[in-house]
PDB file of N, CA and C in Angstrom:
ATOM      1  N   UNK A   1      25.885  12.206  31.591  1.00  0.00           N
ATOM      2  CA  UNK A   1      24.556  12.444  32.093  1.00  0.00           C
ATOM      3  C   UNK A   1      23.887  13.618  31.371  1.00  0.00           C
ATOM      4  N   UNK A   2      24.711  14.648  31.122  1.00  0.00           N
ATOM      5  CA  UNK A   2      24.061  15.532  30.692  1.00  0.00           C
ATOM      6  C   UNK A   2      23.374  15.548  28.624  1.00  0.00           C
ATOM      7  N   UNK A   3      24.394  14.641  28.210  1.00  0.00           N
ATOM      8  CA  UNK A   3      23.899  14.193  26.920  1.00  0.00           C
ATOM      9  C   UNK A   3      22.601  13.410  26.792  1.00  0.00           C
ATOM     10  N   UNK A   4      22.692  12.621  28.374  1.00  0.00           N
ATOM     11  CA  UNK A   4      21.384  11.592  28.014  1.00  0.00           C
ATOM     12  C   UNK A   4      20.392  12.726  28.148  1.00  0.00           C
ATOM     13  N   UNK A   5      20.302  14.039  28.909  1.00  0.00           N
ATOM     14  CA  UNK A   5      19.009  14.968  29.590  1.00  0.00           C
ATOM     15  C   UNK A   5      18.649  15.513  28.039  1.00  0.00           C
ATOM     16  N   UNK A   6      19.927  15.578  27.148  1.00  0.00           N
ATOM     17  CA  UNK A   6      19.416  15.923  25.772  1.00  0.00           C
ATOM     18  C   UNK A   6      19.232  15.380  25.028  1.00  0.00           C
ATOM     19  N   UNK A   7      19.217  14.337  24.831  1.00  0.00           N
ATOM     20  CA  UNK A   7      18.572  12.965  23.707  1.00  0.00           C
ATOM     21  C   UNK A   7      17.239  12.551  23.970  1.00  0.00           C
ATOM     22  N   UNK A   8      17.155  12.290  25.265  1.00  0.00           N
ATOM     23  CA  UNK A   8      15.783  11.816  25.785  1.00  0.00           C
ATOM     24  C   UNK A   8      14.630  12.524  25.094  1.00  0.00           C
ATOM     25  N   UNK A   9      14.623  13.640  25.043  1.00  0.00           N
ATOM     26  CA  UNK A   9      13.184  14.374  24.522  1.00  0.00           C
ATOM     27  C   UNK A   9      13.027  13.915  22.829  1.00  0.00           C
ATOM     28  N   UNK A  10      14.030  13.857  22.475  1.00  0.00           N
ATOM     29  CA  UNK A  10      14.567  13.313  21.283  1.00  0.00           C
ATOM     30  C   UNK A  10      13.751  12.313  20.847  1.00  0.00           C
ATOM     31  N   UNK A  11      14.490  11.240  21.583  1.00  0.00           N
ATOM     32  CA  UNK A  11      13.668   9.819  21.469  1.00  0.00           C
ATOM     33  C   UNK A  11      12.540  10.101  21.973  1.00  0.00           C
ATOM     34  N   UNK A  12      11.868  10.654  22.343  1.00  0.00           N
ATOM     35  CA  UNK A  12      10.258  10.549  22.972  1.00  0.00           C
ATOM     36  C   UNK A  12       9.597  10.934  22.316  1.00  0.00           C
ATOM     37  N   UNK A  13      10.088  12.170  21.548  1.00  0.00           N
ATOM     38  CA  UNK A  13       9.338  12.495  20.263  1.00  0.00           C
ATOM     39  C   UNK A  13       8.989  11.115  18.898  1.00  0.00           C
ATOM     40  N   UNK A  14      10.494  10.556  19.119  1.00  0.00           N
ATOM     41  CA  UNK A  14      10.399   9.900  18.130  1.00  0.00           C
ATOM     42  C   UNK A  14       9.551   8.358  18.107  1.00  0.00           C
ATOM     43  N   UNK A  15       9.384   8.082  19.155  1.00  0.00           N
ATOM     44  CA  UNK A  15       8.758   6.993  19.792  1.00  0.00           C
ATOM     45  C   UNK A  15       7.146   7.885  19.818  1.00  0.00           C
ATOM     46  N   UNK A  16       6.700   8.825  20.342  1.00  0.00           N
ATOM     47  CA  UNK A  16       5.200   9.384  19.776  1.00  0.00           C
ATOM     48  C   UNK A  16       5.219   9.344  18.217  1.00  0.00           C
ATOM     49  N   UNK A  17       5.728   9.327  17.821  1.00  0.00           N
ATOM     50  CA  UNK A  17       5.809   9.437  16.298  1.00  0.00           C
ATOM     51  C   UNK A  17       5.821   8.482  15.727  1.00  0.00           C
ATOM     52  N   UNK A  18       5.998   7.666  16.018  1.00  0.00           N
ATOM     53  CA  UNK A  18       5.944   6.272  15.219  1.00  0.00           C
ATOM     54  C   UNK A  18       4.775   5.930  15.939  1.00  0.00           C
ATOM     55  N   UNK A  19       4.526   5.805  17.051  1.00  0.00           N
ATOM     56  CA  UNK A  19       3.425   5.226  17.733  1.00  0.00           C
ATOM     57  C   UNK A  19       1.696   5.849  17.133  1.00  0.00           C
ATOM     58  N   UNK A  20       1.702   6.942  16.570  1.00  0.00           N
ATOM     59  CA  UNK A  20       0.981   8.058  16.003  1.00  0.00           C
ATOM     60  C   UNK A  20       0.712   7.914  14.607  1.00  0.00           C
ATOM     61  N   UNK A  21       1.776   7.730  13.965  1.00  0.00           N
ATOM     62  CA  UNK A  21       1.464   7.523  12.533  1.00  0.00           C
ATOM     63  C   UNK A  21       2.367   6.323  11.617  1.00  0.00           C
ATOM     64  N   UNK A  22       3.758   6.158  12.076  1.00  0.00           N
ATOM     65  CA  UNK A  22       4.212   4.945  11.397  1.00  0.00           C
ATOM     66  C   UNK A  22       3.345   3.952  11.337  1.00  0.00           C
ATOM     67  N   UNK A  23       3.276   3.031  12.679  1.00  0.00           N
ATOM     68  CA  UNK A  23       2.278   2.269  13.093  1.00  0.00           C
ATOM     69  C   UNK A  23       1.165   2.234  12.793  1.00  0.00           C
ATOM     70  N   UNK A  24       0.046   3.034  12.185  1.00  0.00           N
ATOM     71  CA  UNK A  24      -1.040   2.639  12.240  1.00  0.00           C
ATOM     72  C   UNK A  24      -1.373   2.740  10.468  1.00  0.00           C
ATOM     73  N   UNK A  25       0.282   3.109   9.948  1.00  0.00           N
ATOM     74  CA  UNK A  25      -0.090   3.365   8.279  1.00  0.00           C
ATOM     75  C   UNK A  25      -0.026   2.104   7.749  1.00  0.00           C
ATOM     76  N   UNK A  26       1.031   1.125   8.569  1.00  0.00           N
ATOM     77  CA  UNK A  26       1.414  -0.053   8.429  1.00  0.00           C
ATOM     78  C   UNK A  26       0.341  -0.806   8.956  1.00  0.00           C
ATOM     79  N   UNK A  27      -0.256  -0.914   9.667  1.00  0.00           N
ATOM     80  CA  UNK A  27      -1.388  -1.753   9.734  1.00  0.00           C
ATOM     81  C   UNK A  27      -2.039  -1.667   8.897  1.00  0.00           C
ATOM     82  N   UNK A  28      -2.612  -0.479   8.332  1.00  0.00           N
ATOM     83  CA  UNK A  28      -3.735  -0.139   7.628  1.00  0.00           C
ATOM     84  C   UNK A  28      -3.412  -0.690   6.240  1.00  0.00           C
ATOM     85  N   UNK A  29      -1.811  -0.466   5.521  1.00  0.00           N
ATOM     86  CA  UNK A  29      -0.865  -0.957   4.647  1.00  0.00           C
ATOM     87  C   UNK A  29      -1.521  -2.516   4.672  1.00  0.00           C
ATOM     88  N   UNK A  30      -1.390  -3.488   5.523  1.00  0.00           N
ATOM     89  CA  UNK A  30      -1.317  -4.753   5.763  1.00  0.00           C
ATOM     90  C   UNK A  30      -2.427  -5.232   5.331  1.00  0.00           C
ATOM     91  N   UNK A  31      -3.855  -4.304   6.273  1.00  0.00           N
ATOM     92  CA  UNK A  31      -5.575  -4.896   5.967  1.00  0.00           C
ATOM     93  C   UNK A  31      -5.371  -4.352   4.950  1.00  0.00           C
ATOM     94  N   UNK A  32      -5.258  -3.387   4.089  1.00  0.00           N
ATOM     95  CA  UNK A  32      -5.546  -3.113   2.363  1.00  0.00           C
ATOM     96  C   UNK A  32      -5.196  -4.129   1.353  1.00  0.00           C
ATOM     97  N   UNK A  33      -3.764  -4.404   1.879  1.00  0.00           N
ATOM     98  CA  UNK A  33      -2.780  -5.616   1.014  1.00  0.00           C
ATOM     99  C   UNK A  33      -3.918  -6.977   1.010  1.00  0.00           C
ATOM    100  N   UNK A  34      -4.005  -7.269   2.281  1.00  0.00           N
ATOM    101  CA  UNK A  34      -5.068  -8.926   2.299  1.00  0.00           C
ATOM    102  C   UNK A  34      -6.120  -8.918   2.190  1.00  0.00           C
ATOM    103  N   UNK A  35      -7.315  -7.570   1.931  1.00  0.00           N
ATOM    104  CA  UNK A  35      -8.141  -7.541   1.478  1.00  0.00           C
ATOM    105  C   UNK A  35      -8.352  -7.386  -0.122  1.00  0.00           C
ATOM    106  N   UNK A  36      -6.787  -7.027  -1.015  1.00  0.00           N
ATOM    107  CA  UNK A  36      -6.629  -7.196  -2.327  1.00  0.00           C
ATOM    108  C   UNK A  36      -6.355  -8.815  -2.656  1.00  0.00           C
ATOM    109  N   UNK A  37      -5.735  -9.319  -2.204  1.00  0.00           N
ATOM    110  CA  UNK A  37      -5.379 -11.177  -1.776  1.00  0.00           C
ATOM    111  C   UNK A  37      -6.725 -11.580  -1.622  1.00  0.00           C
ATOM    112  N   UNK A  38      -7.680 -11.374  -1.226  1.00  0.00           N
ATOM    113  CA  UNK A  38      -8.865 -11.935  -0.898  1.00  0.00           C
ATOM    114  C   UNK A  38      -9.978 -11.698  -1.372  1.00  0.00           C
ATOM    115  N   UNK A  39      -9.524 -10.713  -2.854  1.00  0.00           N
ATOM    116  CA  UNK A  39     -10.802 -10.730  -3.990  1.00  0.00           C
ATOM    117  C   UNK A  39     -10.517 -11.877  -4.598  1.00  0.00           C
ATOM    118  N   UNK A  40     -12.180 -12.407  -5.175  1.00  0.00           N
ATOM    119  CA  UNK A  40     -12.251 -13.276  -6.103  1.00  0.00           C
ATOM    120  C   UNK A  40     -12.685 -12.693  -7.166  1.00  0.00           C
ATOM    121  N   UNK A  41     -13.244 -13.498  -8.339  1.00  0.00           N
ATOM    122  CA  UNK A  41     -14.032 -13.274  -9.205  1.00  0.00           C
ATOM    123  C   UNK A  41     -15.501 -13.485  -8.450  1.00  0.00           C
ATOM    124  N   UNK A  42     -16.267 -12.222  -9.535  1.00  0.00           N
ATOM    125  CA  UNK A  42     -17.418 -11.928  -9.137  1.00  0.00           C
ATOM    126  C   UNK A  42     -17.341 -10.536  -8.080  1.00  0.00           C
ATOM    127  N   UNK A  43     -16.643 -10.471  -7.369  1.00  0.00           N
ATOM    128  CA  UNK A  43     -16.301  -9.244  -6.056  1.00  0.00           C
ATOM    129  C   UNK A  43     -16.453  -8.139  -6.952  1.00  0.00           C
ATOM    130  N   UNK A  44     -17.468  -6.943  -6.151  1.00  0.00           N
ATOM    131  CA  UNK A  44     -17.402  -5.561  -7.082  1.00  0.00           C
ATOM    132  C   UNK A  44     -16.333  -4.906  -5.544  1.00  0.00           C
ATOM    133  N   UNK A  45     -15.468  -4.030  -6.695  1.00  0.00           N
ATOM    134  CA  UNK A  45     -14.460  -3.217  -6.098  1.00  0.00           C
ATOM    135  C   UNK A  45     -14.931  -1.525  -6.708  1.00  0.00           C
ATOM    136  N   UNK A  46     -14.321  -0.809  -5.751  1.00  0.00           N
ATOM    137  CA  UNK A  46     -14.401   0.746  -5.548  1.00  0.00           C
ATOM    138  C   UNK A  46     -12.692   0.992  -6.374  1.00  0.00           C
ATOM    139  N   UNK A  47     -12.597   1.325  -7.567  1.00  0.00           N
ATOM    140  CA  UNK A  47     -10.714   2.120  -7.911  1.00  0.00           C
ATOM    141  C   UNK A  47     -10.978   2.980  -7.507  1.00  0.00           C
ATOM    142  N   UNK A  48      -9.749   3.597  -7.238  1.00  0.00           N
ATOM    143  CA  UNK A  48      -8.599   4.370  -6.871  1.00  0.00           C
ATOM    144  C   UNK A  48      -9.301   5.920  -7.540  1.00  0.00           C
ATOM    145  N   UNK A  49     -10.174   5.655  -8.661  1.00  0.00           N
ATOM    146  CA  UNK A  49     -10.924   6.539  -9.682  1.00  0.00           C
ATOM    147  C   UNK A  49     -12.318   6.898  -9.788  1.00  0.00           C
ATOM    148  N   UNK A  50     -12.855   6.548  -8.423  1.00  0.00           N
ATOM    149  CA  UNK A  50     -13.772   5.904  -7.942  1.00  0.00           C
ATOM    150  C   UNK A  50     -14.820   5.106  -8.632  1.00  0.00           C
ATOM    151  N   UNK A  51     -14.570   4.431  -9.889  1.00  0.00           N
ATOM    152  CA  UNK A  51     -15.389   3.696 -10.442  1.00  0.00           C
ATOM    153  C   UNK A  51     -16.117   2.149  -9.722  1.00  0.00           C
ATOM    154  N   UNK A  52     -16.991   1.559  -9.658  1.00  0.00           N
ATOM    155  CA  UNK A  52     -16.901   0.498  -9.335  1.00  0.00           C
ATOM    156  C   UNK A  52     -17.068  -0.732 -10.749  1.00  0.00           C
ATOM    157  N   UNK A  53     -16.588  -1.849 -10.320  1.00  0.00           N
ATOM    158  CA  UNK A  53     -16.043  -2.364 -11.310  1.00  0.00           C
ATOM    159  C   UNK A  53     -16.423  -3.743 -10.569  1.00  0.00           C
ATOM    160  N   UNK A  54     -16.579  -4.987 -11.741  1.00  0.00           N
ATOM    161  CA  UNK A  54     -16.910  -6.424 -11.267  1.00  0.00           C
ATOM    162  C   UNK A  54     -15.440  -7.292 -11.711  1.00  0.00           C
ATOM    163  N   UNK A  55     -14.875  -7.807 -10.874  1.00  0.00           N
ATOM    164  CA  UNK A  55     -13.768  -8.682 -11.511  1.00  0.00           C
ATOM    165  C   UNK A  55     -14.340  -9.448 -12.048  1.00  0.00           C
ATOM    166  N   UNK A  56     -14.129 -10.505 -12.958  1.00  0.00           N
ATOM    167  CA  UNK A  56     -14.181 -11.292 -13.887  1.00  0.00           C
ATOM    168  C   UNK A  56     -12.772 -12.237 -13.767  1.00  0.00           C
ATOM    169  N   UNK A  57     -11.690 -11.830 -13.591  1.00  0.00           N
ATOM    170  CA  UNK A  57     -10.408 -12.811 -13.276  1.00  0.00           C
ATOM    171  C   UNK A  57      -9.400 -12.487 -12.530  1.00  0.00           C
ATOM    172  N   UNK A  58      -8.952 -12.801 -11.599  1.00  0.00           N
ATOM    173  CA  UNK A  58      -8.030 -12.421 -11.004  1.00  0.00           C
ATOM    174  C   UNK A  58      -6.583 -13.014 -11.461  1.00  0.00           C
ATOM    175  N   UNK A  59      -5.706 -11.936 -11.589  1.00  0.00           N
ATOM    176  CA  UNK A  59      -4.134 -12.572 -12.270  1.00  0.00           C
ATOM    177  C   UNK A  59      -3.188 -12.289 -11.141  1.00  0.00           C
ATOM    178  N   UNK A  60      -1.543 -12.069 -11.808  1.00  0.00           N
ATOM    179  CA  UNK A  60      -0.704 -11.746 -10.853  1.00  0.00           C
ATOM    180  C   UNK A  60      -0.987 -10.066 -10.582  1.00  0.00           C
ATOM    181  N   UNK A  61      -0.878  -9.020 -11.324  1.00  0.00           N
ATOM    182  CA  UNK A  61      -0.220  -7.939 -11.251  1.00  0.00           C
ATOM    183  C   UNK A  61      -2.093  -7.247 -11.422  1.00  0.00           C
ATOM    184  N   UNK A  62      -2.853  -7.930 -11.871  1.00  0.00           N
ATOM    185  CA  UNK A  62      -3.676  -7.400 -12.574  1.00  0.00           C
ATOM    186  C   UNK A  62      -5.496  -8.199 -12.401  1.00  0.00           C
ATOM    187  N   UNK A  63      -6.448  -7.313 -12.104  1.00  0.00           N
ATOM    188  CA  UNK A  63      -7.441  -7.813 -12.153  1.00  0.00           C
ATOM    189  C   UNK A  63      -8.463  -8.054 -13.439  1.00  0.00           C
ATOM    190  N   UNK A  64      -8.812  -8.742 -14.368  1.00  0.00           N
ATOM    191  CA  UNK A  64      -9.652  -7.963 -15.113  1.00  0.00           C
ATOM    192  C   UNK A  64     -10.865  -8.133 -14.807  1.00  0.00           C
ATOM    193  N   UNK A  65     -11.394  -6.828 -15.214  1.00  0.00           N
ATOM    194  CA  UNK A  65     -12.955  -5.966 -15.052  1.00  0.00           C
ATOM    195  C   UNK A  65     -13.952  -6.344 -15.409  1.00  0.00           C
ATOM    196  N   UNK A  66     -15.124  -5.667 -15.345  1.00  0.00           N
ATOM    197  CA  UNK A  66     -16.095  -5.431 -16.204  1.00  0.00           C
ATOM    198  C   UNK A  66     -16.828  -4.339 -15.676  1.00  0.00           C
ATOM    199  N   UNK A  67     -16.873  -3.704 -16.597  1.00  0.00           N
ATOM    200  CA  UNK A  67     -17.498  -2.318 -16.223  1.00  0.00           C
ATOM    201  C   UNK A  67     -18.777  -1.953 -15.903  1.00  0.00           C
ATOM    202  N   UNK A  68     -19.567  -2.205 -17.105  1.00  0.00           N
ATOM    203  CA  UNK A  68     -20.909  -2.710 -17.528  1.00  0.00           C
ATOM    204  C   UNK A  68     -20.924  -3.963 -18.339  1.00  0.00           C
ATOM    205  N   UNK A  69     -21.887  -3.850 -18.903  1.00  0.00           N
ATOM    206  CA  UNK A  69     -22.674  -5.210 -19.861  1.00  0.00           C
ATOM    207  C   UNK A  69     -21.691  -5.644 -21.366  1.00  0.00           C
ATOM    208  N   UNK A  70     -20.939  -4.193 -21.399  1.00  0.00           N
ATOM    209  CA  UNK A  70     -20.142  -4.360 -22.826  1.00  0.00           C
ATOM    210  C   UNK A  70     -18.483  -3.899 -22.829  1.00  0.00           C
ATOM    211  N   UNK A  71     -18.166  -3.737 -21.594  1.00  0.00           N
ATOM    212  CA  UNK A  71     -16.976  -3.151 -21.610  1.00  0.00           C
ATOM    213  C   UNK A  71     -16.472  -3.457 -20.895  1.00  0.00           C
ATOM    214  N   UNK A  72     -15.117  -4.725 -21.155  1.00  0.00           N
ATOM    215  CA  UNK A  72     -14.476  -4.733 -20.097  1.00  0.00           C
ATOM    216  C   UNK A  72     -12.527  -4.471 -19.932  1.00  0.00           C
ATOM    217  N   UNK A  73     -11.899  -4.457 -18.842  1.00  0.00           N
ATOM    218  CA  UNK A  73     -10.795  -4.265 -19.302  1.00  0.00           C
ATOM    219  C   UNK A  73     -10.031  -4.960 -18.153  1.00  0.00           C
ATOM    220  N   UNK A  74      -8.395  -4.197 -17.791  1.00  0.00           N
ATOM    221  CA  UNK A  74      -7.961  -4.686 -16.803  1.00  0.00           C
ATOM    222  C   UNK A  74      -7.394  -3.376 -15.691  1.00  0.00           C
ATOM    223  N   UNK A  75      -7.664  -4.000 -14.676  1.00  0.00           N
ATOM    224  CA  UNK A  75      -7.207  -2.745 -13.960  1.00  0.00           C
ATOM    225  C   UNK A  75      -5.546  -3.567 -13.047  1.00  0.00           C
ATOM    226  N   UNK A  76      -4.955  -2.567 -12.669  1.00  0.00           N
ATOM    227  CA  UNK A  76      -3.683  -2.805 -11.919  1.00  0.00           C
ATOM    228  C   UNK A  76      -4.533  -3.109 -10.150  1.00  0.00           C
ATOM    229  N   UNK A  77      -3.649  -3.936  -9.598  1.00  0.00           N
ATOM    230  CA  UNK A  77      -4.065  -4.191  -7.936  1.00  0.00           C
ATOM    231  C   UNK A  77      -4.168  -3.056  -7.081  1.00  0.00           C
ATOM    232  N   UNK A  78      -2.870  -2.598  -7.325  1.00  0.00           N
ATOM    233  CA  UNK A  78      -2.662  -1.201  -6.869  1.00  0.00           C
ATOM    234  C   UNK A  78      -4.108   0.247  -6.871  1.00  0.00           C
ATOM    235  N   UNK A  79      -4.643  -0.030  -7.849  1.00  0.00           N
ATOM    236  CA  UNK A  79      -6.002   0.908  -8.035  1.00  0.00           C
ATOM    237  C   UNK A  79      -6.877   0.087  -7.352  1.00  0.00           C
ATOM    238  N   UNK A  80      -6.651  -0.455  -6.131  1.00  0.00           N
ATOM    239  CA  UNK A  80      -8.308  -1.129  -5.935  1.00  0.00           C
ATOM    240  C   UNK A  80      -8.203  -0.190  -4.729  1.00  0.00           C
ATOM    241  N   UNK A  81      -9.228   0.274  -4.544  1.00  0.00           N
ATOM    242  CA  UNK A  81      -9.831   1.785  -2.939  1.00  0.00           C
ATOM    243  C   UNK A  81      -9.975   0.476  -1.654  1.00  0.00           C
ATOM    244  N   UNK A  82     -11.297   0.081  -2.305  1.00  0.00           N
ATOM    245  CA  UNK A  82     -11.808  -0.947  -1.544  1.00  0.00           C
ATOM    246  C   UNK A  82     -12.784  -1.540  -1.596  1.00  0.00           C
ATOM    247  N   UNK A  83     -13.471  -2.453  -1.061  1.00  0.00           N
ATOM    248  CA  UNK A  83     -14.449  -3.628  -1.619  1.00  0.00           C
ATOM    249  C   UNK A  83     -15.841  -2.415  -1.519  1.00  0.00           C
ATOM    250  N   UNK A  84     -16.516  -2.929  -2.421  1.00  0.00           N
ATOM    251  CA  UNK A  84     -17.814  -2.449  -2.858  1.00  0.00           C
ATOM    252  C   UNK A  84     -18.785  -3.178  -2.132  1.00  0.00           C
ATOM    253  N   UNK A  85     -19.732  -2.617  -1.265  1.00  0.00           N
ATOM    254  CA  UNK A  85     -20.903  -2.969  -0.479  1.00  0.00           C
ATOM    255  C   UNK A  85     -22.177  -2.344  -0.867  1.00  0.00           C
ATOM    256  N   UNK A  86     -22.878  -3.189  -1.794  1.00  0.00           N
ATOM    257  CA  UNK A  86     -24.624  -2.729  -1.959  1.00  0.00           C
ATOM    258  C   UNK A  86     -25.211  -1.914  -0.701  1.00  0.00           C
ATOM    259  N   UNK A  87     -25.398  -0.460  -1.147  1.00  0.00           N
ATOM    260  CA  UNK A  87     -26.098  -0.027   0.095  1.00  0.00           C
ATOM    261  C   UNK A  87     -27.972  -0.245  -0.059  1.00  0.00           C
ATOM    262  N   UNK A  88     -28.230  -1.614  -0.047  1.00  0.00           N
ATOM    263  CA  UNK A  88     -29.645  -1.412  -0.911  1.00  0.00           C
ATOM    264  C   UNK A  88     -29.822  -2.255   0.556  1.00  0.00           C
TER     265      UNK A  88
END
């Protein structure tokens, strides 16, 4: 009995703690992941660099760009922030 009076606070911490921040990194983890799954071509994206950028093709590992009118390249999935919304 007296081991459980000292574990308990233990686990309660650790259960606020996940409930606080594990949990909601992993969600957030999840909507980032399927909102990268759910660019097409044409979609302007925000990198990681804060550039915004127009896909042109979507691959496995890799999107490619277009920057402007004359420059384009490829960026990694991993650098996408998040979808680009015209504030006009």
């Amino acid at each position: 009995m007296e081991i459980l009076s000292q574990i308990l606070p233990f686990v309660f911490l650790i259960a606020v703690m996940y409930f606080v921040i594990i949990r909601p990194q992993n969600q957030q983890a999840k909507k980032h992941k399927a909102m990268v799954e759910a660019l097409s071509k044409g979609d302007k994206i925000v990198t990681t660099g804060g550039l915004v950028v127009e896909i042109k093709k979507v691959e496995d590992q890799y999107f490619a760009v277009k920057f402007n009118n004359d420059t384009e390249g490829r960026l990694v999935k991993d650098a996408v922030a998040r979808k680009y919304e015209d504030e006009a």
